[in-house]
Protein backbone atom coordinates (compact mmCIF):
# COMPACT_ATOMS: atom_id res chain seq x y z
CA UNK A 1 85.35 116.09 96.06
CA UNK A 2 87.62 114.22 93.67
CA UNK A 3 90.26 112.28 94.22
CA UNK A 4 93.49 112.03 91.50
CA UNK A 5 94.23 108.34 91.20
CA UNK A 6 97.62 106.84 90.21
CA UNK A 7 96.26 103.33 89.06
CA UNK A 8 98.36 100.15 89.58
CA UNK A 9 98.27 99.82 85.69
CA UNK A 10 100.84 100.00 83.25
CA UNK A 11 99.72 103.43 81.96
CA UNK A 12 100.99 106.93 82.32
CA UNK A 13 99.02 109.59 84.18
CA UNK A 14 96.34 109.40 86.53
CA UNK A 15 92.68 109.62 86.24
CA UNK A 16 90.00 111.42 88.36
CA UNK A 17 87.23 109.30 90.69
CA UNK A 18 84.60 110.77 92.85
CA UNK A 19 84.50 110.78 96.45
CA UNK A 20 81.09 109.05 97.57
CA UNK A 21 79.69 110.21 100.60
CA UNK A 22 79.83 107.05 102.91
CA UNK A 23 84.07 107.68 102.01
CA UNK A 24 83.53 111.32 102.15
CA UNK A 25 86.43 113.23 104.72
CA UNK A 26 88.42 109.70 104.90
CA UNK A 27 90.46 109.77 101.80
CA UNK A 28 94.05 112.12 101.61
CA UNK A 29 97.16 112.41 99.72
CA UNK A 30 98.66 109.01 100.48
CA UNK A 31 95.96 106.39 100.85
CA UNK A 32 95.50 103.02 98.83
CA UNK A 33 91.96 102.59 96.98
CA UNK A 34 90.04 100.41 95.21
CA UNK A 35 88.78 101.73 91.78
CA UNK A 36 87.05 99.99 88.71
CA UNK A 37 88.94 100.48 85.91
CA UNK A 38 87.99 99.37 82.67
CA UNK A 39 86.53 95.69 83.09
CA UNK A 40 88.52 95.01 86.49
CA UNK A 41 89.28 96.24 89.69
CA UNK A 42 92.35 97.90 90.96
CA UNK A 43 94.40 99.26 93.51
CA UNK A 44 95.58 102.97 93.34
CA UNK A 45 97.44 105.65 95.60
CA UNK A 46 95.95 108.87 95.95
CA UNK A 47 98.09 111.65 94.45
CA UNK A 48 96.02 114.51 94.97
CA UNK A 49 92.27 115.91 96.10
CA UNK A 50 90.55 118.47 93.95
CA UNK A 51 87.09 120.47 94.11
CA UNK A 52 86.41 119.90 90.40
CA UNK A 53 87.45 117.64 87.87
CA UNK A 54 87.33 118.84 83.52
CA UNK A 55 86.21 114.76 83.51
CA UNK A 56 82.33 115.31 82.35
CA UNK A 57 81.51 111.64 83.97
CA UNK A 58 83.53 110.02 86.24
CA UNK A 59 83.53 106.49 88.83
CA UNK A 60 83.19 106.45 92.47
CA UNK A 61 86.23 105.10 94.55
CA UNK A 62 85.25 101.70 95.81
CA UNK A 63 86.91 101.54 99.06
CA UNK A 64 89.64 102.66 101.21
CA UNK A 65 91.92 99.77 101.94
CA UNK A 66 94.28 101.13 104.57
CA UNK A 67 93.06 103.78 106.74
CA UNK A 68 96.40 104.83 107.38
CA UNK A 69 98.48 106.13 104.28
CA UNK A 70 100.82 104.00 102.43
CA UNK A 71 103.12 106.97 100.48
CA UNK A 72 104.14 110.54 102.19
CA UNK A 73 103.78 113.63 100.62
CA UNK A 74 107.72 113.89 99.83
CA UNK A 75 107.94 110.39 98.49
CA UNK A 76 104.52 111.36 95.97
CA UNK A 77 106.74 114.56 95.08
CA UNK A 78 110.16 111.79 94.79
CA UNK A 79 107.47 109.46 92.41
CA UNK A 80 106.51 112.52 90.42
CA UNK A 81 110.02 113.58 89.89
CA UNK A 82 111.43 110.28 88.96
CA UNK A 83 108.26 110.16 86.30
CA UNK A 84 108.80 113.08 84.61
CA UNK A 85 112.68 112.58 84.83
CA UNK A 86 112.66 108.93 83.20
CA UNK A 87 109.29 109.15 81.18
CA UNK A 88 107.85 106.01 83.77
CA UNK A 89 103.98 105.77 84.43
CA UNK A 90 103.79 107.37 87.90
CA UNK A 91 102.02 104.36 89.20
CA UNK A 92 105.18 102.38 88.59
CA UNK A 93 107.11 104.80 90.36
CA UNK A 94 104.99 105.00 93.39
CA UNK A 95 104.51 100.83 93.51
CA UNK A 96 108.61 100.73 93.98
CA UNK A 97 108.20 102.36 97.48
CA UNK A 98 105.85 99.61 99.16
CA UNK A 99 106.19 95.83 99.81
CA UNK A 100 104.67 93.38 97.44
CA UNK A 101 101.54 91.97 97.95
CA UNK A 102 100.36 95.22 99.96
CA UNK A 103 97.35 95.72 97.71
CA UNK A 104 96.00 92.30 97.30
CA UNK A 105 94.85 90.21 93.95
CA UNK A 106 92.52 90.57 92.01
CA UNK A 107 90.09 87.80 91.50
CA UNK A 108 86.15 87.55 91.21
CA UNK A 109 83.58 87.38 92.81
CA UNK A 110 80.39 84.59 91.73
CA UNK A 111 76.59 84.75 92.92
CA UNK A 112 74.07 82.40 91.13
CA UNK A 113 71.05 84.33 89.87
CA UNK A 114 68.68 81.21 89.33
CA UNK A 115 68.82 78.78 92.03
CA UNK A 116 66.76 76.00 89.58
CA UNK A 117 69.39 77.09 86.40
CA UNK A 118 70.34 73.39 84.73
CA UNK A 119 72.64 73.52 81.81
CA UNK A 120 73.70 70.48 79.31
CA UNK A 121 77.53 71.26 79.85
CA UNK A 122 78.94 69.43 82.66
CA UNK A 123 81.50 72.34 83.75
CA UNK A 124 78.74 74.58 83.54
CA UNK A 125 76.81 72.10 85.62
CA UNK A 126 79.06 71.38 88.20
CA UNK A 127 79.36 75.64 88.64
CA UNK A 128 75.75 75.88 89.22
CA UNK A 129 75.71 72.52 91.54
CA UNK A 130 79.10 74.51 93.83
CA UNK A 131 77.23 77.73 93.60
CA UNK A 132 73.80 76.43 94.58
CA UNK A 133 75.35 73.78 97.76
CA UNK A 134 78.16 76.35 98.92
CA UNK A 135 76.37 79.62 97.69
CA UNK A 136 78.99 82.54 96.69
CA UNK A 137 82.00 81.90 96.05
CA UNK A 138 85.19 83.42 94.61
CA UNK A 139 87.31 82.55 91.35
CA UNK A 140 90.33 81.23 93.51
CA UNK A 141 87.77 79.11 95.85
CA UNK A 142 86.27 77.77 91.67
CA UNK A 143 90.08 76.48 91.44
CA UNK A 144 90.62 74.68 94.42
CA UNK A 145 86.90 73.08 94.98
CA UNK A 146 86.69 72.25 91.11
CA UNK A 147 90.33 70.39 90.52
CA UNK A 148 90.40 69.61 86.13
CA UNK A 149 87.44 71.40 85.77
CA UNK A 150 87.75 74.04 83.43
CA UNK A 151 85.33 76.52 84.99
CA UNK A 152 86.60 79.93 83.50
CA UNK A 153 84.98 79.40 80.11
CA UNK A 154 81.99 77.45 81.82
CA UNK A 155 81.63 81.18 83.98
CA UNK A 156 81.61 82.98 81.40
CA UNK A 157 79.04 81.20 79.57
CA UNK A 158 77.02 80.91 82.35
CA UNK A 159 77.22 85.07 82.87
CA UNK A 160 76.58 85.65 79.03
CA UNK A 161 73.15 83.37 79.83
CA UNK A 162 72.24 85.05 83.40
CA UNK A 163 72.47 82.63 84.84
CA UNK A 164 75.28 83.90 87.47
CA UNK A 165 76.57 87.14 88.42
CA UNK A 166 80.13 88.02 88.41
CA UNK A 167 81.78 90.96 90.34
CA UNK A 168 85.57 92.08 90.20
CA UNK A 169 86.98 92.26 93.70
CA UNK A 170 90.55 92.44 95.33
CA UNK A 171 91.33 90.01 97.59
CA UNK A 172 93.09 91.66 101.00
CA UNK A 173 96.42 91.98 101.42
CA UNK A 174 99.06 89.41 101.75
CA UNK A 175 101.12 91.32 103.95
CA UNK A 176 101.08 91.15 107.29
CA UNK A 177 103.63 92.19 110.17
CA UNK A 178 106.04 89.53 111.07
CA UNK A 179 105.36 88.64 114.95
CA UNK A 180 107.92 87.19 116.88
CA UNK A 181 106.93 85.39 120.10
CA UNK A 182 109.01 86.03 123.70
CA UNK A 183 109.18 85.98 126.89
CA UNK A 184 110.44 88.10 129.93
CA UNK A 185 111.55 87.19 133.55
CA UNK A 186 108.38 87.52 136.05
CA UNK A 187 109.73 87.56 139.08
CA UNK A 188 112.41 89.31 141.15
CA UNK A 189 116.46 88.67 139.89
CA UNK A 190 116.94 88.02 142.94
CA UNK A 191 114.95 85.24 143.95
CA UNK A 192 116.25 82.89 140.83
CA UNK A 193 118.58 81.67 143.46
CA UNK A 194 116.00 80.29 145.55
CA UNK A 195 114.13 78.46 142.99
CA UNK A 196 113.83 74.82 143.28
CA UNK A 197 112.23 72.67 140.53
CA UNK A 198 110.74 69.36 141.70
CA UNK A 199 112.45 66.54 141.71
CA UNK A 200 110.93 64.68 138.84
CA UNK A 201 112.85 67.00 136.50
CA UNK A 202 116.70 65.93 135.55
CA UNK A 203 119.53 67.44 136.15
CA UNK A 204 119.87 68.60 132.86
CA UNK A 205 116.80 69.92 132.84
CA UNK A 206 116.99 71.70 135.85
CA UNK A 207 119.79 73.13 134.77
CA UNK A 208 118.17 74.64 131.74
CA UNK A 209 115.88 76.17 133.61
CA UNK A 210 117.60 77.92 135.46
CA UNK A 211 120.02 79.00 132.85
CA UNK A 212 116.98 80.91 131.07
CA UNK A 213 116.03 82.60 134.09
CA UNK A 214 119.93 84.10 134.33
CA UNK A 215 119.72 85.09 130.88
CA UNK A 216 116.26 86.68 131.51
CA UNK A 217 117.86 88.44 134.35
CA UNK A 218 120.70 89.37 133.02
CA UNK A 219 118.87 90.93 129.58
CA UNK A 220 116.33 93.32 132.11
CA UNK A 221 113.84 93.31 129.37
CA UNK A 222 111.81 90.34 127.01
CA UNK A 223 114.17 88.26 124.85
CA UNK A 224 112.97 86.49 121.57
CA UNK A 225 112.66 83.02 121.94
CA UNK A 226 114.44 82.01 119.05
CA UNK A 227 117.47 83.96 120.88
CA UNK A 228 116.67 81.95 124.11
CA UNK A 229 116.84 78.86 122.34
CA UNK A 230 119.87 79.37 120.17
CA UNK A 231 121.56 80.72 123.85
CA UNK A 232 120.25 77.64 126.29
CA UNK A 233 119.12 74.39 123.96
CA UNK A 234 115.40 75.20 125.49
CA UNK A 235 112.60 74.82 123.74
CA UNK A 236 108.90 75.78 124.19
CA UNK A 237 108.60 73.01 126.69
CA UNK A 238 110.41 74.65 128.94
CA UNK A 239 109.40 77.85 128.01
CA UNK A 240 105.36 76.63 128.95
CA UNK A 241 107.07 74.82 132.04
CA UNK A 242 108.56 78.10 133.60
CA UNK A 243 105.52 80.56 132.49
CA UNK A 244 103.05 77.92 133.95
CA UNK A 245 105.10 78.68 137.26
CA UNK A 246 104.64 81.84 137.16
CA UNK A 247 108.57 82.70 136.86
CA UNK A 248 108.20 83.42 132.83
CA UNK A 249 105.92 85.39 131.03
CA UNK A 250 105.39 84.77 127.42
CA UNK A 251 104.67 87.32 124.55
CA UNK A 252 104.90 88.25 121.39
CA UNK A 253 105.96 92.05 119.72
CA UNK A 254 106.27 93.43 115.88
CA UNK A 255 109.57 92.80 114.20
CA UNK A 256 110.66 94.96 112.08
CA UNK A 257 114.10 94.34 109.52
CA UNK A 258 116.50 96.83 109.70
CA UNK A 259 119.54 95.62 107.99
CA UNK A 260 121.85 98.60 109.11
CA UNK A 261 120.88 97.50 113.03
CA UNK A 262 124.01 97.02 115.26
CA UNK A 263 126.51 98.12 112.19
CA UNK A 264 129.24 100.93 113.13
CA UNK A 265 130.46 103.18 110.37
CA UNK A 266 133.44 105.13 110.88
CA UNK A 267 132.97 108.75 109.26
CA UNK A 268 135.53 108.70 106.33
CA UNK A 269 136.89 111.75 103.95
CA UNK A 270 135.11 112.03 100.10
CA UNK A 271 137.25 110.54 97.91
CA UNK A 272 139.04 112.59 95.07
CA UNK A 273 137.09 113.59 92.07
CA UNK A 274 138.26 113.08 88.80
CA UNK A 275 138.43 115.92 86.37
CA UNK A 276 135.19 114.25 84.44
CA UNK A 277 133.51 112.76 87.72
CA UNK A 278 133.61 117.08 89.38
CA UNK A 279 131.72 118.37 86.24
CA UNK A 280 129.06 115.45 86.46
CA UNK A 281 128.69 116.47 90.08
CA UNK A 282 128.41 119.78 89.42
CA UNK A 283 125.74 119.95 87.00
CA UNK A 284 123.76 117.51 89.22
CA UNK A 285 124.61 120.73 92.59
CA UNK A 286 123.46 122.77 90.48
CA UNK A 287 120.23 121.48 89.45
CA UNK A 288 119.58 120.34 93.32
CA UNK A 289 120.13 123.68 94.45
CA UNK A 290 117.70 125.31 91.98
CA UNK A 291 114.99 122.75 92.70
CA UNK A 292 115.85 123.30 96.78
CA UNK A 293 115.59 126.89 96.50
CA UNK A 294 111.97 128.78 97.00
CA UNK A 295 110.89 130.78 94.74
CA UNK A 296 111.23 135.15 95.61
CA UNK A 297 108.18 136.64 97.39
CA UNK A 298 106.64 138.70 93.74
């Protein structure tokens, strides 16, 4: 089985990979890979599976790195349209339709082949020295661990010698879903009323308390705790306090941004075409409606 490959390149077309078996019946229409391409590794969105290929020789697809797809069919047929409709590498178009940072970066990976390899270079030396105390490491971890050293041309030395292995790799994504923590009312509504706090607590404090319990009981389901403590002056002190009483119980759920979320739009009439504006918008009807139609049975 092949897989058609829209590569996160700035290049138009895609390119064909095989399907190895440990990857065989995972990959569809829709999923984000890993691929070699050229000298590096990248991510790319599978377009399309196919039973042959006209490629004589062709690469194996690294890895899956979502096992749930990241595109839908219609929005591959959207990214093919918009290709062929603005001349854009279809990689480019699919890449507008998912957040940044969803496929990773690319960096490398470094093994040390020789663990008694010297060299006269001191930023050579001080490669082998991390390598051989730390053992592998990445490019980025290079950077941090090796401040003013200037290890890039001392790795690549070191590779064209043998000394030390190096291996393209994407690092994993740097998104993430954004968890919000809260916390919902444990115990009856009507109890609240009964509640008494000891009497080491102030007044004000007290008071507090109790004033995120009435909210609690009032909302009938688990509030944010940023909304709790813009609502009551609380703060995760009291949040801890009440939960470690049993009369709170703390959370956390997914939040996901919807900008158009508690908006009202009032249905209004279409405005009044202009003479030019009606024969733009009916060339564009017209080519909608012959792309929306099917084609006659033959």
């Amino acid at each position: 089985m092949y897989a058609e490959i829209a590569v996160d390149v700035a290049v138009k077309g895609t390119f064909a990979y095989h399907i190895p078996p440990s990857l065989a019946g995972k990959i569809a229409p829709g999923h984000l890979v890993e691929v070699s391409f050229r000298t590096a590794v990248q991510p790319g969105i599978v377009v399309e599976l196919n039973e042959s290929t006209a490629i004589a020789q062709t690469k194996p697809v690294r890895d899956l790195l979502d096992p749930q797809p990241v595109v839908t069919p219609a929005q591959i047929a959207l990214a093919r349209w918009m290709s062929s409709a603005y001349q854009a590498p279809l990689s480019a178009c699919l890449w507008l339709m998912l957040p940044p940072g969803i496929s990773g970066a690319r960096d490398v990976l470094l093994r040390l082949r020789d663990p008694a390899a010297l060299s006269p270079d001191d930023a050579e030396q001080a490669v082998l020295d991390l390598l051989r105390t730390k053992g592998t490491r990445k490019g980025s971890q290079l950077a941090t661990a090796l401040p003013g050293v200037h290890w890039r041309p001392a790795v690549d030395a070191l590779v064209k010698e043998g000394l030390i292995e190096r291996e393209p790799i994407l690092t994993p994504p740097r998104v993430k879903p954004k968890i919000v923590q809260t916390a919902a009312l444990a115990v009856a509504p009507e109890q609240i009323g009964q509640i008494i706090f000891g009497k080491r607590l102030s007044a004000e404090t007290t008071a507090r308390l109790h004033h995120i319990l009435r909210l609690l009981a009032r909302a009938g389901q688990p509030l944010d705790v940023s909304a709790l403590y813009a609502q009551t002056g609380a703060a995760l002190a009291d949040l801890q306090r009440l939960a470690a009483a049993g009369l709170v119980a703390l959370g956390e759920r997914e939040s996901l941004r919807d900008p158009l979320a508690e908006r009202d739009f009032v249905l209004t009439s279409a405005p009044v075409l202009t003479a030019e504006q009606q024969a733009a918008w009916a060339a564009v009807e017209a080519r909608l409606t012959q792309m929306l139609t099917p084609p006659p049975d033959p």
